[in-house]
C-alpha atoms as a PDB file:
ATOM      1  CA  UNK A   1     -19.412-107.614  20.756  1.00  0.00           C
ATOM      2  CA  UNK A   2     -21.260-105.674  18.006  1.00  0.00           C
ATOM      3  CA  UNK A   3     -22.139-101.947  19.372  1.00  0.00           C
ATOM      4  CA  UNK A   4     -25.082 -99.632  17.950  1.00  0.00           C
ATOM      5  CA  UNK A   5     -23.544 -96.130  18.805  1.00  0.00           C
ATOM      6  CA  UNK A   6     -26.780 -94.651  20.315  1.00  0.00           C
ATOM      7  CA  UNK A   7     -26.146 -98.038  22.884  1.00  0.00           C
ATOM      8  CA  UNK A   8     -23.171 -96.721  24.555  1.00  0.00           C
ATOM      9  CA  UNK A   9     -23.726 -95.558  27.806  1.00  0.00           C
ATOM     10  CA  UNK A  10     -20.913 -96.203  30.200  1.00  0.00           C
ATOM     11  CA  UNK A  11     -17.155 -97.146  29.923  1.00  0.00           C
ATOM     12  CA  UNK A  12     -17.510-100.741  28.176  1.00  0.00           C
ATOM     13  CA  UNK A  13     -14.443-103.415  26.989  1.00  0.00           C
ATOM     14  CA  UNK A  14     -13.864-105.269  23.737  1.00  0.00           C
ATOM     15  CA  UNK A  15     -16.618-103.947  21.735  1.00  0.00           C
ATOM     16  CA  UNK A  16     -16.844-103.815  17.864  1.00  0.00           C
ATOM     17  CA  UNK A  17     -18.396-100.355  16.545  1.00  0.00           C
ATOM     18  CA  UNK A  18     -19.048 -99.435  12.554  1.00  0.00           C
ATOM     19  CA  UNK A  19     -19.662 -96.087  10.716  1.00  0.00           C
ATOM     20  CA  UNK A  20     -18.865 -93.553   8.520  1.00  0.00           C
ATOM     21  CA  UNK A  21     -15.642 -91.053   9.643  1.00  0.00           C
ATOM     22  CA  UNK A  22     -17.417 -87.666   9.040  1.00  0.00           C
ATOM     23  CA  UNK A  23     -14.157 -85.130  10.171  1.00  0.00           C
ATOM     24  CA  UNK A  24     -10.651 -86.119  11.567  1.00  0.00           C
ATOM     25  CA  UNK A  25      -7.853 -83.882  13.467  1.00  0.00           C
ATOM     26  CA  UNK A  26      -4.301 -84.328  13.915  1.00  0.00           C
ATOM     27  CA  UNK A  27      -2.928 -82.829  17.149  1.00  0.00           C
ATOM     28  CA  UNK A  28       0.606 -82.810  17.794  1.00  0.00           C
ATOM     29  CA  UNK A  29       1.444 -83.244  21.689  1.00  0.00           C
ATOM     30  CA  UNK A  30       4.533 -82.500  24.072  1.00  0.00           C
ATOM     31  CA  UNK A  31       6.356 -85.686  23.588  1.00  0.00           C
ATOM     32  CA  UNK A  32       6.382 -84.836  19.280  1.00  0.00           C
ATOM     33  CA  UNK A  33       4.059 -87.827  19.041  1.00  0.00           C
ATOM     34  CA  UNK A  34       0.241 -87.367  17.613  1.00  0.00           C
ATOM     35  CA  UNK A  35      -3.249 -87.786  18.513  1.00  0.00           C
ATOM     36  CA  UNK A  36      -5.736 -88.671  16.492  1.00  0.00           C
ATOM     37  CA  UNK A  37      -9.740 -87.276  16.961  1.00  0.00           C
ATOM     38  CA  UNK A  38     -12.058 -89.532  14.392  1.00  0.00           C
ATOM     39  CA  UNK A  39     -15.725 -88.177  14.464  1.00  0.00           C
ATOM     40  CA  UNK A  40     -17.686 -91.643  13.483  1.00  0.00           C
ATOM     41  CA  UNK A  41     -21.285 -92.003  13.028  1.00  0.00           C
ATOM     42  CA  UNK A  42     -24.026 -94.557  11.905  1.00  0.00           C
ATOM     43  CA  UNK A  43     -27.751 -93.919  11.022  1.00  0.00           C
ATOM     44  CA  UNK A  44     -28.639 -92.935  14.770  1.00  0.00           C
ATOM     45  CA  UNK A  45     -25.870 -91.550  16.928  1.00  0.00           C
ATOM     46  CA  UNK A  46     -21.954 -90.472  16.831  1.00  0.00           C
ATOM     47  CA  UNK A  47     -18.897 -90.822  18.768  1.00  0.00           C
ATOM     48  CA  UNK A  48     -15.458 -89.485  18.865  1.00  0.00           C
ATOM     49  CA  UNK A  49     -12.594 -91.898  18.315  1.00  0.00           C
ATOM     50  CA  UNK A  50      -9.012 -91.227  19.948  1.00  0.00           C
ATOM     51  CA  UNK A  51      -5.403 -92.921  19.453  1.00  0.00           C
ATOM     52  CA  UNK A  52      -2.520 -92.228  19.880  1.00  0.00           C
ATOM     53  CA  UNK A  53       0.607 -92.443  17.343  1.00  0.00           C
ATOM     54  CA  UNK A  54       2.281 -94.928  19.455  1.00  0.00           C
ATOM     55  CA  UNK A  55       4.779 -98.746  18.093  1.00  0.00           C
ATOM     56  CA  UNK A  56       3.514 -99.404  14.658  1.00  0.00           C
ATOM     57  CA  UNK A  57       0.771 -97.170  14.625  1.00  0.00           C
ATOM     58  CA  UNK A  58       2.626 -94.603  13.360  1.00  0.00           C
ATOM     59  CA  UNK A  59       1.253 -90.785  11.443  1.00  0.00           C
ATOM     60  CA  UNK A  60       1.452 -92.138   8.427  1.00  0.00           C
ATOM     61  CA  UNK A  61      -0.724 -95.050   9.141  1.00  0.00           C
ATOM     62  CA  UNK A  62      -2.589 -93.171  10.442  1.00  0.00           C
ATOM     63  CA  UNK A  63      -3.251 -90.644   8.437  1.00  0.00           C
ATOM     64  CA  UNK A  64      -4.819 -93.747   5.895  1.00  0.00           C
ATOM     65  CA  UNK A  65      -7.937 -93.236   7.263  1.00  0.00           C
ATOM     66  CA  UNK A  66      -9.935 -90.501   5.631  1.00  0.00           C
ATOM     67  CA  UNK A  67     -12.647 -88.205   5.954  1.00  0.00           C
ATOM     68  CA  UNK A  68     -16.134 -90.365   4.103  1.00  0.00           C
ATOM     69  CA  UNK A  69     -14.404 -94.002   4.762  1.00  0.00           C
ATOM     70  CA  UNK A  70     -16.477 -96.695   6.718  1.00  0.00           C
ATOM     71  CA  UNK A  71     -14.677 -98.175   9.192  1.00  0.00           C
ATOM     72  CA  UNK A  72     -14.816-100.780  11.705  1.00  0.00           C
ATOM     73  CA  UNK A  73     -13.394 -99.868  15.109  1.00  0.00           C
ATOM     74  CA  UNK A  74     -12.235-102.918  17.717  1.00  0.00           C
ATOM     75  CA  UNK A  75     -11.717-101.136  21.312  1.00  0.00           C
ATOM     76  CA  UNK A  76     -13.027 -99.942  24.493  1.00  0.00           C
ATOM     77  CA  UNK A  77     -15.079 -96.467  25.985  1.00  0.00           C
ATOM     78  CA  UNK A  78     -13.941 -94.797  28.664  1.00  0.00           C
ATOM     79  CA  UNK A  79     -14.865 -91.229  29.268  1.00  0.00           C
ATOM     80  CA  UNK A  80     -11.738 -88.792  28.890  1.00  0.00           C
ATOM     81  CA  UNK A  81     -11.331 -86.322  31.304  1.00  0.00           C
ATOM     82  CA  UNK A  82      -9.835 -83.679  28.966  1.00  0.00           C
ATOM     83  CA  UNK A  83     -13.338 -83.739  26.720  1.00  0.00           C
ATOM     84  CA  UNK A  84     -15.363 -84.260  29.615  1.00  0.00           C
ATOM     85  CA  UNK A  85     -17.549 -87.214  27.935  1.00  0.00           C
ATOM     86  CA  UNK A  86     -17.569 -91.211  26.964  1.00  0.00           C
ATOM     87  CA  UNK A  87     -14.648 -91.435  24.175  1.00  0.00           C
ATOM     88  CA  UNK A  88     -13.931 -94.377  22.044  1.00  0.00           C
ATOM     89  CA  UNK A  89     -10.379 -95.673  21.912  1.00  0.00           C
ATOM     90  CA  UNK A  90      -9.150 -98.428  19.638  1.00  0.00           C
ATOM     91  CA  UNK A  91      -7.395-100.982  19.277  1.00  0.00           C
ATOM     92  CA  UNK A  92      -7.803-101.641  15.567  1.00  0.00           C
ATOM     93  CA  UNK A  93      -9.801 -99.848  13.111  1.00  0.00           C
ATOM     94  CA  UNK A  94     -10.613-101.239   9.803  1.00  0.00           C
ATOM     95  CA  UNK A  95     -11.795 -99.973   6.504  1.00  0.00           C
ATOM     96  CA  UNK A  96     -14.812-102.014   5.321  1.00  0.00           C
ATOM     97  CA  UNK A  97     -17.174-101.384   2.156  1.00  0.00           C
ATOM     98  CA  UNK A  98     -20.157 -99.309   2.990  1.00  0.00           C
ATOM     99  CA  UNK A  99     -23.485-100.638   2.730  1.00  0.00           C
ATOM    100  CA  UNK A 100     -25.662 -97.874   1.158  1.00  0.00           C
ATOM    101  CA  UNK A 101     -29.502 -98.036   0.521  1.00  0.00           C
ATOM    102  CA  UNK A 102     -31.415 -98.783  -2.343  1.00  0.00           C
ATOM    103  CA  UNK A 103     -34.456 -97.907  -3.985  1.00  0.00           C
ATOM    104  CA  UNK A 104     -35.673-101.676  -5.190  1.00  0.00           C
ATOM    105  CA  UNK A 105     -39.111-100.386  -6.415  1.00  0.00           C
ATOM    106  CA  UNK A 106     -40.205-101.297 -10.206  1.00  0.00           C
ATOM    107  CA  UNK A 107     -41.618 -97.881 -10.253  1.00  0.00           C
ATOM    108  CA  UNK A 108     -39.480 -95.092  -9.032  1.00  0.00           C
ATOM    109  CA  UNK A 109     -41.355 -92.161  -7.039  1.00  0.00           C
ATOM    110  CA  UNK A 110     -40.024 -88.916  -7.027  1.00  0.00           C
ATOM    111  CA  UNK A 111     -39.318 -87.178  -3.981  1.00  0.00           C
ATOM    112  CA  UNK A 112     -41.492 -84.032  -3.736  1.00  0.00           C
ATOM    113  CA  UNK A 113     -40.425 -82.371  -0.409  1.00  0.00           C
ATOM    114  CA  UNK A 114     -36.177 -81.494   0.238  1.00  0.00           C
ATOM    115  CA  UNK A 115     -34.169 -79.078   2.682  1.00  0.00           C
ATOM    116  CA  UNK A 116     -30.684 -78.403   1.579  1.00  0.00           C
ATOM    117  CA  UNK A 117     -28.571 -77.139   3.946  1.00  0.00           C
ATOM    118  CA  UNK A 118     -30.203 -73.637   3.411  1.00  0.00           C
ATOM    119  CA  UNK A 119     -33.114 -74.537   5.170  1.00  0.00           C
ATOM    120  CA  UNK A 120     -31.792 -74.101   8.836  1.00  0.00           C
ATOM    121  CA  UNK A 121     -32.240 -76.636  11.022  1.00  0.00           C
ATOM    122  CA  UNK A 122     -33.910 -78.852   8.903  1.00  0.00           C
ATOM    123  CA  UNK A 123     -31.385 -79.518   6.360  1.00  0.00           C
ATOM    124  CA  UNK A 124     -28.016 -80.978   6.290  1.00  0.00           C
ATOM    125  CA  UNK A 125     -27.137 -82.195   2.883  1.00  0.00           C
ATOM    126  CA  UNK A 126     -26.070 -79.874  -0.101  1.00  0.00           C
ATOM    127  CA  UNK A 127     -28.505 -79.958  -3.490  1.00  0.00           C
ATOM    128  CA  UNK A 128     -25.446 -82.001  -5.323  1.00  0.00           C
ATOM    129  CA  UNK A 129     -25.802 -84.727  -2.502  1.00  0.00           C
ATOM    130  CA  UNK A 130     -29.892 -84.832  -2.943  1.00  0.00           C
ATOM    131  CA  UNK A 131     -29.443 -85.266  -6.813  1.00  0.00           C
ATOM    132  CA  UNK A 132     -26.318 -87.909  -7.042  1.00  0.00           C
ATOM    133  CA  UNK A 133     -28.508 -90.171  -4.705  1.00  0.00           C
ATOM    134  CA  UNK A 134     -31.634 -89.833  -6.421  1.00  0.00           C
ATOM    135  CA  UNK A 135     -29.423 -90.687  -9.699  1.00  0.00           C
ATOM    136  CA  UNK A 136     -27.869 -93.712  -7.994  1.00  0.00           C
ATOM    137  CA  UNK A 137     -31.592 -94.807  -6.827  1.00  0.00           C
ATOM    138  CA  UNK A 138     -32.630 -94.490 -10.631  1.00  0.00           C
ATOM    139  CA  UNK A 139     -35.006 -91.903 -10.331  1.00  0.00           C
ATOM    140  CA  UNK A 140     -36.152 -89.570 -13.038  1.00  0.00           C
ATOM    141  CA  UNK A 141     -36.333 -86.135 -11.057  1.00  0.00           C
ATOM    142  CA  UNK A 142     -35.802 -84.346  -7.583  1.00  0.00           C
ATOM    143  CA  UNK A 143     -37.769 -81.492  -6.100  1.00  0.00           C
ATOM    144  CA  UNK A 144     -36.098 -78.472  -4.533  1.00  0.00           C
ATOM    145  CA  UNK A 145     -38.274 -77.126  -1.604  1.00  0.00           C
ATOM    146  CA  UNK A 146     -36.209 -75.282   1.187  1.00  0.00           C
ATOM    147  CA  UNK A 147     -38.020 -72.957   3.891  1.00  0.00           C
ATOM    148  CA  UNK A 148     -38.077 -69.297   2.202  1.00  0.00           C
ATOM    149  CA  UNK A 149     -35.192 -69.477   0.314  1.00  0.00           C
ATOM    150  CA  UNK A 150     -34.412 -70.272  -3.622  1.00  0.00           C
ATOM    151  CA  UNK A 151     -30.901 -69.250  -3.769  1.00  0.00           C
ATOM    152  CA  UNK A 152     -29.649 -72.974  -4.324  1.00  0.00           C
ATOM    153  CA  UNK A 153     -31.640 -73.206  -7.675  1.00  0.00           C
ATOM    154  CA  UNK A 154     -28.553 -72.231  -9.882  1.00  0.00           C
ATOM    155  CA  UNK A 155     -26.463 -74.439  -8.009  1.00  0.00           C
ATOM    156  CA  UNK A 156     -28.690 -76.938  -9.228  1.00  0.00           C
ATOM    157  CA  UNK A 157     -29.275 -76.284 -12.667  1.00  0.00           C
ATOM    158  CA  UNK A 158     -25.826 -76.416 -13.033  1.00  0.00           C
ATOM    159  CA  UNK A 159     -25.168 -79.887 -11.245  1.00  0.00           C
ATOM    160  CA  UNK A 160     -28.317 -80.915 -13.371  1.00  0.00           C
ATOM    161  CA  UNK A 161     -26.911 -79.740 -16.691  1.00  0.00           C
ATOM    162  CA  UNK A 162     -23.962 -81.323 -15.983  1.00  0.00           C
ATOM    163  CA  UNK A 163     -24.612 -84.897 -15.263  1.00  0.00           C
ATOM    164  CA  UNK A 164     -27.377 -84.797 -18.243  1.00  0.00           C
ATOM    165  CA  UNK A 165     -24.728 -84.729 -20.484  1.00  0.00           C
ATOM    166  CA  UNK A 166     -23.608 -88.393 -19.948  1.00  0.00           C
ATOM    167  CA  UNK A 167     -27.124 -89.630 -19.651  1.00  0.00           C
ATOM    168  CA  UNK A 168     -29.835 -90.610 -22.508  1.00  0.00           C
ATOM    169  CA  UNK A 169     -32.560 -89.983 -20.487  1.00  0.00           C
ATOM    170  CA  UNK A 170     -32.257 -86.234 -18.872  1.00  0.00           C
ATOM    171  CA  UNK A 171     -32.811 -86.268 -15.079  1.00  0.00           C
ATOM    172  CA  UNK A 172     -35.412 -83.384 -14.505  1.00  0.00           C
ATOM    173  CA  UNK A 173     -35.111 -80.831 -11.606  1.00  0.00           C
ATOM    174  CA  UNK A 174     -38.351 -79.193 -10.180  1.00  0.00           C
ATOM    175  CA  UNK A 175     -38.059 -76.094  -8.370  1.00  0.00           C
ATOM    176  CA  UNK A 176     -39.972 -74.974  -5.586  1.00  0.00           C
ATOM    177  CA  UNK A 177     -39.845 -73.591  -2.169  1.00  0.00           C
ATOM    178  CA  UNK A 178     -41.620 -73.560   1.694  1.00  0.00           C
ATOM    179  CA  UNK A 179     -43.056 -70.371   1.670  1.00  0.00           C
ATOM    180  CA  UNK A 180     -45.020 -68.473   4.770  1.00  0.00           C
ATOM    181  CA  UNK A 181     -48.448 -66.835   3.907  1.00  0.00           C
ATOM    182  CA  UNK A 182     -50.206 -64.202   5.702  1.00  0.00           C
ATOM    183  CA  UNK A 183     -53.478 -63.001   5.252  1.00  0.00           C
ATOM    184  CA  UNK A 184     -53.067 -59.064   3.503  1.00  0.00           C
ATOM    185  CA  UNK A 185     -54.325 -57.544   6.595  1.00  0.00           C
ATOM    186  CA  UNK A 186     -53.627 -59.328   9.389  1.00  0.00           C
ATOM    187  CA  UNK A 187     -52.894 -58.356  13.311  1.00  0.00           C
ATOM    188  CA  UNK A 188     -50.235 -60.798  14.186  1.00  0.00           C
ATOM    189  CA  UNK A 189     -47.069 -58.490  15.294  1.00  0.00           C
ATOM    190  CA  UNK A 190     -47.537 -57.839  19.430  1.00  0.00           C
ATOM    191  CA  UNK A 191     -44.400 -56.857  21.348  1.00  0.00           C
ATOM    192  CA  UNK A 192     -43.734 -55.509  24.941  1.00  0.00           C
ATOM    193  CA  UNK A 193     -41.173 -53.202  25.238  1.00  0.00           C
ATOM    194  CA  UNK A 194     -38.864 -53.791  28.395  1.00  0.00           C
ATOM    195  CA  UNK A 195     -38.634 -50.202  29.065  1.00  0.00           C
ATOM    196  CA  UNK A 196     -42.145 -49.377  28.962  1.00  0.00           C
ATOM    197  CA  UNK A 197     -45.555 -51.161  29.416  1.00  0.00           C
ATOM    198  CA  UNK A 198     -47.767 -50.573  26.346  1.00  0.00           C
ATOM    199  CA  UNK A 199     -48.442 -53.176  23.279  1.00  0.00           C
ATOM    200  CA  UNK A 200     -47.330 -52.427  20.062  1.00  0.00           C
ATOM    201  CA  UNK A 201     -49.490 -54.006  17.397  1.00  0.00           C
ATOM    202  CA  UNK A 202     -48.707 -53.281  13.376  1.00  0.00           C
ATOM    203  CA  UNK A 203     -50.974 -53.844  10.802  1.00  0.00           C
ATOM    204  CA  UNK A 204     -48.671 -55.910   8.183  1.00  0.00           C
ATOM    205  CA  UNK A 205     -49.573 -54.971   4.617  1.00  0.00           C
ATOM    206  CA  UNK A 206     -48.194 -56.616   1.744  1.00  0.00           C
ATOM    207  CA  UNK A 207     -46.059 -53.260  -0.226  1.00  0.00           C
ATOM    208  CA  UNK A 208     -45.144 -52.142   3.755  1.00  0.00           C
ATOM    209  CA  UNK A 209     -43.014 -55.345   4.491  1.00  0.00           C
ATOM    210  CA  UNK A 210     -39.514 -53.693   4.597  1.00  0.00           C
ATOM    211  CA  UNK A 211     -41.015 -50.954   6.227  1.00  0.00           C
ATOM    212  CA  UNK A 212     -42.566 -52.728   9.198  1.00  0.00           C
ATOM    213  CA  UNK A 213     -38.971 -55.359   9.289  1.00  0.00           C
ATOM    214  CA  UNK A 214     -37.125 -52.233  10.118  1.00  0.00           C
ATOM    215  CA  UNK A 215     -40.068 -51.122  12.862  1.00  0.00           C
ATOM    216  CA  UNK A 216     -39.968 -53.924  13.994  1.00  0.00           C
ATOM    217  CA  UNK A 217     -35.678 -54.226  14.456  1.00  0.00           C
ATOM    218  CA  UNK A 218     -35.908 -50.554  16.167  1.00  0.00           C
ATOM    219  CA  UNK A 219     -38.617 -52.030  18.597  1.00  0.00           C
ATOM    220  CA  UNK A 220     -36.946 -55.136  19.382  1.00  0.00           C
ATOM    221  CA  UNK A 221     -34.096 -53.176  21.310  1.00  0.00           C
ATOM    222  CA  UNK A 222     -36.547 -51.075  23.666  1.00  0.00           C
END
């Protein structure tokens, strides 16, 4: 039976689950033998994936399946009582050719608003990823826009330069960035010591902002 990840909720038999492996471990045990821990994830959700080197499944086979393959795993879930949560343990896993998306538009768009991983908790790809895919979806350009933050633009003006050289048509890379206004005088900054009971309010000014951060690191330890 075909399994969305996000789907499994209790210990369930012969089920059929697909995704892409996204980090693997290799842990010897005891007995000399292996297990395997396969971190495997679709669009929605993610599971861990355990076997153990045991008949023919030996290290070597193993150790076939990499880090970025899609796979299709044939098993059961049963939670483990070493992890403490619903594991996935196979009986076959196969490699199968990843179905990616497309941009099937006549007329490309160009995607005006992306976190890199520098933008925390918001993004999770690098700037390389961003552009390749935009490249494979045969778009002309990319914008840059992580929260506060520009330091990925070299990285990306190298990638660019790089992958113009083998194109006619150069792909274009816009630059920009989230930034967080404040009006020049503005009471905003209110904090209560623990130590003591009166209100602490700065007035931030735009040439006193390293001035009031470090006011405002002695403060936060009253």
């Amino acid at each position: 039976i075909d399994f969305k990840i996000k789907d499994i909720v209790e210990a369930c038999f012969q089920i059929k689950i697909t995704g892409k492996i996204f980090e693997k471990e290799n842990r010897a045990l005891r007995t000399g033998k292996h297990i395997q821990t396969l971190y495997i994830a679709d669009a929605e959700d993610a599971i861990v994936i355990k076997r153990f080197e045991r008949g023919a499944l030996t290290l070597e086979v193993m150790d076939e399946i990499k880090i970025g393959d899609t796979v299709a795993a044939y098993g059961k879930v049963e939670f483990d009582s070493f992890s403490r949560e619903l594991v996935f343990m196979p009986d076959r896993i196969d490699k199968i050719e990843e179905v990616r998306r497309m941009d099937h538009a006549e007329k490309k768009r160009v995607e005006l608003h992306v976190h890199t991983k520098l933008s925390e908790m918001d993004g999770v790809s690098g700037i390389s990823e961003y552009i390749d895919e935009a490249v494979r979806w045969g778009h002309d350009a990319i914008a840059i826009t992580d929260h506060a933050v520009v330091q990925d633009f070299p990285k990306a003006q190298r990638y660019v330069e790089k992958i113009n050289k083998g194109r006619e048509k150069p792909f274009k890379m816009i630059y920009g960035v989230e930034m967080y206004m404040v009006d020049p005088f503005l009471e905003i900054v209110m904090i209560r010591c623990w130590k003591r009971e009166d209100i602490v309010s700065l007035t931030l000014r735009q040439q006193a902002y390293r001035h009031v951060l470090t006011i405002l690191l002695s403060l936060a330890v009253c």
